[in-house]
C-alpha atoms as a PDB file:
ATOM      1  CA  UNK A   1       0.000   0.000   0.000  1.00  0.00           C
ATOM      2  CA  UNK A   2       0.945   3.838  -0.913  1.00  0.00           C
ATOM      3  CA  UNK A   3      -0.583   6.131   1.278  1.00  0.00           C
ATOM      4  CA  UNK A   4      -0.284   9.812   0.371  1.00  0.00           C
ATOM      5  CA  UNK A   5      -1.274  12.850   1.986  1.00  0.00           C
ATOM      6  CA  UNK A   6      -2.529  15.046  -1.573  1.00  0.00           C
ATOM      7  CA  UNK A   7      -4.918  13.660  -3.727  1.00  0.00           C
ATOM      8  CA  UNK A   8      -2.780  12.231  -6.173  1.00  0.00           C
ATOM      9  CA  UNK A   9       0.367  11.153  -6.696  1.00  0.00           C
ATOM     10  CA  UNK A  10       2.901  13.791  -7.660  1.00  0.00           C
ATOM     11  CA  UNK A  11       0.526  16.514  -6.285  1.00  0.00           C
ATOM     12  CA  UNK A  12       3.213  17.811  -3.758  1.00  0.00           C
ATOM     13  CA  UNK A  13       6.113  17.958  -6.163  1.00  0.00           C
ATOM     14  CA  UNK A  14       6.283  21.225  -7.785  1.00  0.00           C
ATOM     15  CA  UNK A  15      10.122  21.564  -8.196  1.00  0.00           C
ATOM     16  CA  UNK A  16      12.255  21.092 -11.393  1.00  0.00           C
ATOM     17  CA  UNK A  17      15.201  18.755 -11.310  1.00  0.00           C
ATOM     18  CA  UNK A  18      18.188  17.731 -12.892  1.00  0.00           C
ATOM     19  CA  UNK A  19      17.861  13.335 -12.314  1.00  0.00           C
ATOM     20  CA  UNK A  20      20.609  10.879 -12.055  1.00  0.00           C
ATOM     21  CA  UNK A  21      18.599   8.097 -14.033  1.00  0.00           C
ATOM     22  CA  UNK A  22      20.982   4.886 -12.423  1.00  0.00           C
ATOM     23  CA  UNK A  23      18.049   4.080 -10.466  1.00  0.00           C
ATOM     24  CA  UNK A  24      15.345   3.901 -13.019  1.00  0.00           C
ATOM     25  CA  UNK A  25      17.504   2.124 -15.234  1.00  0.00           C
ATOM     26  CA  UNK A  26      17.650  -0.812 -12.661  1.00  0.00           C
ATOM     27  CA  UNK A  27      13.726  -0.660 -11.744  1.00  0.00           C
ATOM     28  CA  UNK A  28      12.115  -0.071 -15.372  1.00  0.00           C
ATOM     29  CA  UNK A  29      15.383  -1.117 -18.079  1.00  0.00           C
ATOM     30  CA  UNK A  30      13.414  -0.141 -20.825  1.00  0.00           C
ATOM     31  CA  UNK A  31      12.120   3.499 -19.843  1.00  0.00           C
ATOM     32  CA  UNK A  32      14.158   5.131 -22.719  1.00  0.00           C
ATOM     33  CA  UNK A  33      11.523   3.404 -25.276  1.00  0.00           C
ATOM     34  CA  UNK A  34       8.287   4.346 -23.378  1.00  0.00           C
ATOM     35  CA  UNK A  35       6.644   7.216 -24.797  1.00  0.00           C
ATOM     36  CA  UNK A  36       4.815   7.850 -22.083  1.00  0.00           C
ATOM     37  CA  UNK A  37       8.261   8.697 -19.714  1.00  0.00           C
ATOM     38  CA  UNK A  38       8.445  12.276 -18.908  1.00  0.00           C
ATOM     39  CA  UNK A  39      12.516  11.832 -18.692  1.00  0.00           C
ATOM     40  CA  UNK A  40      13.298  13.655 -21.960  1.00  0.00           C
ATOM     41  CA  UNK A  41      15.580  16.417 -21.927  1.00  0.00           C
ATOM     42  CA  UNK A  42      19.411  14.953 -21.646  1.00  0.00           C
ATOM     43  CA  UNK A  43      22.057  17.624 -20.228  1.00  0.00           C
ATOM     44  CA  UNK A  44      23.983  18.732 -22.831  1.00  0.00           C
ATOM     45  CA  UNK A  45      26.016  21.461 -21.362  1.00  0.00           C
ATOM     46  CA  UNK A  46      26.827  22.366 -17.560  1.00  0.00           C
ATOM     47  CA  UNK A  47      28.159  26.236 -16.857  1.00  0.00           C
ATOM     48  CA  UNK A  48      28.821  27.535 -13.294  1.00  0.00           C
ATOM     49  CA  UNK A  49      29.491  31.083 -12.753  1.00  0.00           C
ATOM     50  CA  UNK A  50      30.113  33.818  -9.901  1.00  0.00           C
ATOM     51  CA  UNK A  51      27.919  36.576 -10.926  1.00  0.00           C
ATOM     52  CA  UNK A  52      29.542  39.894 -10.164  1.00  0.00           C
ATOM     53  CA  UNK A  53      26.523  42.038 -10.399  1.00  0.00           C
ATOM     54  CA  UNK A  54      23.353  42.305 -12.453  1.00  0.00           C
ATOM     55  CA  UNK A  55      24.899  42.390 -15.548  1.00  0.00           C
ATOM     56  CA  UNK A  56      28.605  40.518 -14.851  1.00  0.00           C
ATOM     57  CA  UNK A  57      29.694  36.853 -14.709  1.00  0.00           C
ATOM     58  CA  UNK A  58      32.821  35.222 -14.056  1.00  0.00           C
ATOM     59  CA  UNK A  59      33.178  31.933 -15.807  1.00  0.00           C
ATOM     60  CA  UNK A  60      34.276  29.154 -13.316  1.00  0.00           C
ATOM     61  CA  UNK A  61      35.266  25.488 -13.699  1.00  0.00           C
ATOM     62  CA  UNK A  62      32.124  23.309 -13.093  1.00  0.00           C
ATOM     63  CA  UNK A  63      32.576  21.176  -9.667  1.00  0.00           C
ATOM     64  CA  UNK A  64      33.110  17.501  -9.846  1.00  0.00           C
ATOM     65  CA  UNK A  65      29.575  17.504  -7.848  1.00  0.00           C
ATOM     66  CA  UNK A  66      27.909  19.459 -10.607  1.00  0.00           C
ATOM     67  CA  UNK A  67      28.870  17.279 -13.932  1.00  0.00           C
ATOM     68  CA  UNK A  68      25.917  15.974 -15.413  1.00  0.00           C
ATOM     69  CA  UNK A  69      27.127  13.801 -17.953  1.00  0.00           C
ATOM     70  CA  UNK A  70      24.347  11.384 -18.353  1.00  0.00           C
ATOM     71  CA  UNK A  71      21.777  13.160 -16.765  1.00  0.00           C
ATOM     72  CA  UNK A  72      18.320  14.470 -17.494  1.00  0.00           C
ATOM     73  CA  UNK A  73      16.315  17.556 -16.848  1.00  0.00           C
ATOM     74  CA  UNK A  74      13.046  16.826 -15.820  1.00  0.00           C
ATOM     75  CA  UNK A  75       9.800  17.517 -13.476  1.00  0.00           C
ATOM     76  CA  UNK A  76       9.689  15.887 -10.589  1.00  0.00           C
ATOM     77  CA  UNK A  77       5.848  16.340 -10.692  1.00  0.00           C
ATOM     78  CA  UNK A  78       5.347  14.530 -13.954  1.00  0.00           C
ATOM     79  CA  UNK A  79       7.910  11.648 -13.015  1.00  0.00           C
ATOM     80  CA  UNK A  80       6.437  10.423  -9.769  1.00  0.00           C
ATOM     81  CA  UNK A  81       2.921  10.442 -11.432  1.00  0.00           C
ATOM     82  CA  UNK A  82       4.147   8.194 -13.952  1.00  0.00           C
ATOM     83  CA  UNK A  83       5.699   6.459 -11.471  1.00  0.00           C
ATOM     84  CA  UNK A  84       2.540   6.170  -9.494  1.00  0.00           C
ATOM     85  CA  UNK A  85       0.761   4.390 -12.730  1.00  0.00           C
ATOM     86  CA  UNK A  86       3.805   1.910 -13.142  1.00  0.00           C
ATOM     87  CA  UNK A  87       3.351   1.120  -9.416  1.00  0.00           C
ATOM     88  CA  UNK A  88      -0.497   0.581 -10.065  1.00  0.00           C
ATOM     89  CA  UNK A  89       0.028  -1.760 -12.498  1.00  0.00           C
ATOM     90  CA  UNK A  90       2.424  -3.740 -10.815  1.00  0.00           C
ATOM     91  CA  UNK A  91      -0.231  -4.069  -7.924  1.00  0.00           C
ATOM     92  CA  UNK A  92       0.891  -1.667  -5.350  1.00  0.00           C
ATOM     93  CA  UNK A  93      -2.438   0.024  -3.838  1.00  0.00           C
ATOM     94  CA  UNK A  94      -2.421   3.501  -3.933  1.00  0.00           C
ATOM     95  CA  UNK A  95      -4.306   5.510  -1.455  1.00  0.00           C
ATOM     96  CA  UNK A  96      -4.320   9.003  -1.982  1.00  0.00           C
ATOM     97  CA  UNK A  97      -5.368  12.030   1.066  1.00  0.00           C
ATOM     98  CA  UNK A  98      -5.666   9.187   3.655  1.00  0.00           C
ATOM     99  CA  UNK A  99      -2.128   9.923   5.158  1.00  0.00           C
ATOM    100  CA  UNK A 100       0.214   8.022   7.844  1.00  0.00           C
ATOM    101  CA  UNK A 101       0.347   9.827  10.682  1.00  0.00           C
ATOM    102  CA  UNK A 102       1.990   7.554  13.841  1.00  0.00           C
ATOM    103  CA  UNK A 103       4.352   4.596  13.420  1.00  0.00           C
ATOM    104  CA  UNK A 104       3.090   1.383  14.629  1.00  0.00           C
ATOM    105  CA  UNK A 105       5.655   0.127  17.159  1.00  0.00           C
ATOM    106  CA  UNK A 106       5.307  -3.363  19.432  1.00  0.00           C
ATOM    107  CA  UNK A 107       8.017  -4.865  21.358  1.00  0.00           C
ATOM    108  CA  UNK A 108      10.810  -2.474  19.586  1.00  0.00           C
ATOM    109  CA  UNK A 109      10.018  -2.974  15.766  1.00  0.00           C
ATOM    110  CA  UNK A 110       7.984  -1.157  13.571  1.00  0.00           C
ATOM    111  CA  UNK A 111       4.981  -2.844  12.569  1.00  0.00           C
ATOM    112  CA  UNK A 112       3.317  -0.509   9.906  1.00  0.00           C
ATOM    113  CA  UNK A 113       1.364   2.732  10.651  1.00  0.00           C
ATOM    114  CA  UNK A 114      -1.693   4.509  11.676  1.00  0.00           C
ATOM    115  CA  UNK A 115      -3.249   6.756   9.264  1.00  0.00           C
ATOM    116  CA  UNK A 116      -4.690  10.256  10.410  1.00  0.00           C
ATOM    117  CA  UNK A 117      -7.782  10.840  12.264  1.00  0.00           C
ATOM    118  CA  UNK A 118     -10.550  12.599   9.825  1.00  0.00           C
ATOM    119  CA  UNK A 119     -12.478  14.640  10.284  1.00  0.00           C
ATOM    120  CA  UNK A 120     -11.701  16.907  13.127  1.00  0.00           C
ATOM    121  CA  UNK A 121     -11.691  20.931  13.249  1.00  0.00           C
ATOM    122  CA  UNK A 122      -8.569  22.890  13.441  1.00  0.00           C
ATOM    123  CA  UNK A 123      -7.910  22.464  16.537  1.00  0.00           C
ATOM    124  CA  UNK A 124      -8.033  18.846  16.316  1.00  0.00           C
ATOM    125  CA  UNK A 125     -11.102  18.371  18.335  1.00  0.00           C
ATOM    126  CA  UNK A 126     -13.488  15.356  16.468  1.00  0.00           C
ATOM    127  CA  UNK A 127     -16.365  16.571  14.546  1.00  0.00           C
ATOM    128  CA  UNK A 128     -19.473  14.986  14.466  1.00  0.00           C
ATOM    129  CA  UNK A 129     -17.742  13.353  11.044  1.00  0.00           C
ATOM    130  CA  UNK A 130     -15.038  11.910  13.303  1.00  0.00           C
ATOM    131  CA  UNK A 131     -13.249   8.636  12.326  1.00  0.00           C
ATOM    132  CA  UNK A 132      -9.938   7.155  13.948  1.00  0.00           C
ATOM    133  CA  UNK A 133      -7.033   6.216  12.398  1.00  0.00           C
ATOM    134  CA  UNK A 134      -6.715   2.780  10.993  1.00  0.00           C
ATOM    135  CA  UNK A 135      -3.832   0.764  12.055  1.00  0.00           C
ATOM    136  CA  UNK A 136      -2.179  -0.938   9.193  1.00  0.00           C
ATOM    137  CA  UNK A 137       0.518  -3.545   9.433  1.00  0.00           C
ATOM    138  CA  UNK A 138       3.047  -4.851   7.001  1.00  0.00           C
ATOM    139  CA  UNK A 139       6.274  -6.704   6.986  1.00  0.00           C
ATOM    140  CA  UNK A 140       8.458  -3.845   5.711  1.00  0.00           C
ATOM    141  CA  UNK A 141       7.115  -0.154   6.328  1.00  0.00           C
ATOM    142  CA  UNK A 142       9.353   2.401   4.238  1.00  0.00           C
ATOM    143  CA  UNK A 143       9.009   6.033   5.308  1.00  0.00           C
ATOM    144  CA  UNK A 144       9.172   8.233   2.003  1.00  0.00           C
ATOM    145  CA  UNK A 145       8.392  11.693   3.386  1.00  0.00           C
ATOM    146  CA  UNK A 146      10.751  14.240   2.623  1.00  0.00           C
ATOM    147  CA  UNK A 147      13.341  15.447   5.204  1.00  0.00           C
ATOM    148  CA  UNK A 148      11.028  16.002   8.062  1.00  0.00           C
ATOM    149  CA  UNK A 149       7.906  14.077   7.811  1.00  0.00           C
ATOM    150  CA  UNK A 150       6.502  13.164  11.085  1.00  0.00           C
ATOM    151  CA  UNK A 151       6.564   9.827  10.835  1.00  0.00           C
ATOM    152  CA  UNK A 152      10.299   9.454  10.283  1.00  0.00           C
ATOM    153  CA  UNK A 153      10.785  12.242  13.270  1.00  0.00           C
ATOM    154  CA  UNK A 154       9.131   9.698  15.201  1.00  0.00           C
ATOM    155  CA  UNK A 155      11.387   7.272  14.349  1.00  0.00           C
ATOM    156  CA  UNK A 156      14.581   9.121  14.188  1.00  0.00           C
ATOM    157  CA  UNK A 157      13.327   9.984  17.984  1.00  0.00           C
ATOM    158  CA  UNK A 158      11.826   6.901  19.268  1.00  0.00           C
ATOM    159  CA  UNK A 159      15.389   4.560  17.834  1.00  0.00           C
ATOM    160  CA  UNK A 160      17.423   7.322  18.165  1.00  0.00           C
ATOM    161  CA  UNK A 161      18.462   7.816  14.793  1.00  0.00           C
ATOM    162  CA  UNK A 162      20.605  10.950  14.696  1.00  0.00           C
ATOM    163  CA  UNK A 163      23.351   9.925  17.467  1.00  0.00           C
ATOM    164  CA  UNK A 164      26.894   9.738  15.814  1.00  0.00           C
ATOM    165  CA  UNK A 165      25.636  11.419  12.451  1.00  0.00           C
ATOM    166  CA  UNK A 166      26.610  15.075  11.121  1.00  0.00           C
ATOM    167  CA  UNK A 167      23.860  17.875  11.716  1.00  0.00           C
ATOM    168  CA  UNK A 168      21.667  18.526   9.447  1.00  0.00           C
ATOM    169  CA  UNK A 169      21.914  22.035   7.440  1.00  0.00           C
ATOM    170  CA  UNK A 170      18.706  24.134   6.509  1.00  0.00           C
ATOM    171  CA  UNK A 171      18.073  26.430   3.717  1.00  0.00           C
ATOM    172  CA  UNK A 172      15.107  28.439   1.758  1.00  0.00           C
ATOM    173  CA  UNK A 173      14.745  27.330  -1.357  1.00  0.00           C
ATOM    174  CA  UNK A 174      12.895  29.469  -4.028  1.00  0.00           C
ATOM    175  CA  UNK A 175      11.505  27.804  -7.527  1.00  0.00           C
ATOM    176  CA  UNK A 176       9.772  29.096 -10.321  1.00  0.00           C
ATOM    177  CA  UNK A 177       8.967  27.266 -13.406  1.00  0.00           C
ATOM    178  CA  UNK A 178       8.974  29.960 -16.969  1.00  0.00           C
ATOM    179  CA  UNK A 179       7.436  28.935 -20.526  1.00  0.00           C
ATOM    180  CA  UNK A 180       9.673  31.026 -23.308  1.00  0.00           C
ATOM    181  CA  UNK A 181       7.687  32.440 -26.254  1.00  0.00           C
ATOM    182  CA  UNK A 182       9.274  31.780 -29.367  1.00  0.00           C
ATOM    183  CA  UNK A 183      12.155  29.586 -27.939  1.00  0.00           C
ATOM    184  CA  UNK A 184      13.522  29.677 -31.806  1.00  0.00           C
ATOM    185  CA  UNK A 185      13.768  33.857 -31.243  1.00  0.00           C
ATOM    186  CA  UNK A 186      15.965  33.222 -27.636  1.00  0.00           C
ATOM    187  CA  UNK A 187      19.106  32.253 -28.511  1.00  0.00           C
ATOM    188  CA  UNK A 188      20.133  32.125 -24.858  1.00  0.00           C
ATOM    189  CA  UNK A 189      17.767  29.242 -24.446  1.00  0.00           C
ATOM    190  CA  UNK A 190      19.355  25.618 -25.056  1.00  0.00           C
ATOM    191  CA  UNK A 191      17.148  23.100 -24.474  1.00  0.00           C
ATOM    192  CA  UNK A 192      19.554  20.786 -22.131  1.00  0.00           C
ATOM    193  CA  UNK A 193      21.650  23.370 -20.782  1.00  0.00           C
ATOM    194  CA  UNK A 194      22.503  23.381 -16.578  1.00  0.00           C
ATOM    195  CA  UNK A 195      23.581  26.767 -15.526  1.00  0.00           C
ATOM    196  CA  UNK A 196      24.608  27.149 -11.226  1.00  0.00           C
ATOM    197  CA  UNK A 197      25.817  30.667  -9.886  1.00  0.00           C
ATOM    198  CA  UNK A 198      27.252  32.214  -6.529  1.00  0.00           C
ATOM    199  CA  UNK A 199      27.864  35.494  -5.406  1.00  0.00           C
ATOM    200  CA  UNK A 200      25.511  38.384  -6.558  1.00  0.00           C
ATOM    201  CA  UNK A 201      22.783  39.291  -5.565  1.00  0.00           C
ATOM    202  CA  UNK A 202      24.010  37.783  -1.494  1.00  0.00           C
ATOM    203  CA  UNK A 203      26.803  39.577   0.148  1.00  0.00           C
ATOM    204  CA  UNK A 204      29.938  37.845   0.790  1.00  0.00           C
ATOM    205  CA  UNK A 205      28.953  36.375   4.275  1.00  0.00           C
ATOM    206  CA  UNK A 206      26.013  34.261   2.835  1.00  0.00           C
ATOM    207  CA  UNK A 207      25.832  30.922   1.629  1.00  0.00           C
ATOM    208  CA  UNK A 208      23.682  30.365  -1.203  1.00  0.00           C
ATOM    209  CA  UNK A 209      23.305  30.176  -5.013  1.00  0.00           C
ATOM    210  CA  UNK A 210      21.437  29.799  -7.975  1.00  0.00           C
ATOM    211  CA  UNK A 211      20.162  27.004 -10.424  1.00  0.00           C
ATOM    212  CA  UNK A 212      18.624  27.621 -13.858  1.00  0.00           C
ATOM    213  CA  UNK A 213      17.858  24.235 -15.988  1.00  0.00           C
ATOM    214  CA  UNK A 214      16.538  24.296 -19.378  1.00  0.00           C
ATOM    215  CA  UNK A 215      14.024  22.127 -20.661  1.00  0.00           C
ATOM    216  CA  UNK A 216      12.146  20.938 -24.153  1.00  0.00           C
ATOM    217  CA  UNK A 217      10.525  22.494 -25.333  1.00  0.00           C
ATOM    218  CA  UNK A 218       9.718  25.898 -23.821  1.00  0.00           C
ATOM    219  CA  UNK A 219      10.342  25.401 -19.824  1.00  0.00           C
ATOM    220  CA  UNK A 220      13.098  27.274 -17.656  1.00  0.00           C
ATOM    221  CA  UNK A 221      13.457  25.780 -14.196  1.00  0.00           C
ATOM    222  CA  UNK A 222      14.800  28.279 -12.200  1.00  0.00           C
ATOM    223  CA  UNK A 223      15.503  28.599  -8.088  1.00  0.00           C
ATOM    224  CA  UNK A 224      17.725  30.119  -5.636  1.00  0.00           C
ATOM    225  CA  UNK A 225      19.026  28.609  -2.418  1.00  0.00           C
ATOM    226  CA  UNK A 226      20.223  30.710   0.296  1.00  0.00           C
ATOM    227  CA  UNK A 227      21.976  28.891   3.764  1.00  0.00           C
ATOM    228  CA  UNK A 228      19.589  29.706   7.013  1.00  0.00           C
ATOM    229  CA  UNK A 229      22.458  30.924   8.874  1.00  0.00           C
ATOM    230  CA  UNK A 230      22.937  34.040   7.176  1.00  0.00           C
ATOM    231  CA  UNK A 231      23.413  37.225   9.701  1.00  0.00           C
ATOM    232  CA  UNK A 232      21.815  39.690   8.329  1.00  0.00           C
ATOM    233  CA  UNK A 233      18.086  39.606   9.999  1.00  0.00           C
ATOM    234  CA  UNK A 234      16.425  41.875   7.889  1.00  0.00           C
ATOM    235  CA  UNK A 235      17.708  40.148   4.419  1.00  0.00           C
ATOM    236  CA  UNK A 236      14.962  38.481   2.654  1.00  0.00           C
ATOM    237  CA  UNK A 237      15.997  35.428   0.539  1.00  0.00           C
ATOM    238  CA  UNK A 238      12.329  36.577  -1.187  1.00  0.00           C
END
């Protein structure tokens, strides 16, 4: 069973993404021949600069982290929907807006989970709609929830997870997704092309950066990333 918090699969996955495909290649070999894959756009160029101001960039060898040889530039969105379908037909019950909400622990082990109470009001107090959670078991529960969903808090708590490993780093993450208009009249738009920056428009004492992927056949994926531990209180990432 699948059990997912939006209504459908995919429905919380907004971002745009530049995939490793190793993965997929070992779960669905022949992926490359289904028309129906949203993987598409293959990197064809990488570029990483330190932007000086608005209008200046210094050129600056690409990272060993930030090769993309072999990668793809996709949406997120559109890939774990088509996931969801593969999954479907391979038997796996999906169960959208009927989220986990507890682990299911006897005798140290997980068990499965319980799903979240419905209907209640917003301060959690049961409606006259009011149904418990379910309890549902299973021989291997995997926790696929981001970086701080609250079942895996519960379990990074409750086993004690984070002893002996490196703290974790926070950041705000802005993303926007553009369409170009006439792609053939923007000659700055490469359909393929991977483009990360530092510097301007953050002072000098900030972590952050930005990404900018391009994608067929009219899409710009676009963010910027900026460290939580920057100084300056009044600065807004925004």
């Amino acid at each position: 069973m699948l059990f997912l918090r939006f209504a459908e699969v995919g429905a919380h996955i907004l971002s745009g993404n530049v995939f490793e495909p190793r993965a997929l290649d070992e779960l669905i070999p022949g992926w490359r021949d289904d028309e129906s894959c949203p993987v598409k756009t293959r990197v064809e160029s990488d570029d990483f600069k330190f932007l000086l101001n608005e209008t200046t960039a210094v050129p600056l060898p690409v990272p060993p982290m930030l090769h993309n040889d072999g990668n793809y530039i996709i949406s997120l969105g559109q890939l774990c929907r088509w996931l969801g379908e593969k999954a479907e037909d391979m038997g796996v019950e999906v169960i959208p807006a009927y989220p986990a909400a507890r682990l299911l622990v006897e005798d140290g082990n997980v068990k499965g989970v319980i799903t979240s109470d419905m209907g209640v009001d917003k301060e959690g107090k049961p409606k006259d709609s009011f149904m418990l959670g379910a309890e549902v078991r299973g021989k291997q529960t995997v926790l696929a929830e981001g970086c701080r969903g609250n079942c895996s808090e519960e379990a990074m708590e409750t086993f004690n997870l984070r002893e002996h490993a490196d703290p974790q780093t926070y950041g705000l993450g802005l993303k926007e997704v553009w369409r170009v208009n006439d792609p053939e009249n923007h000659p700055a738009f490469r359909p393929g092309h991977v483009q990360h920056s530092l510097g301007w428009p953050l002072p000098q004492d900030t972590y952050g950066g930005s990404f900018l992927y391009c994608m067929e056949p009219d899409l710009v994926l676009i963010g910027f990333v900026v460290g939580l531990d920057y100084p300056n209180p009044y600065m807004s990432p925004y």
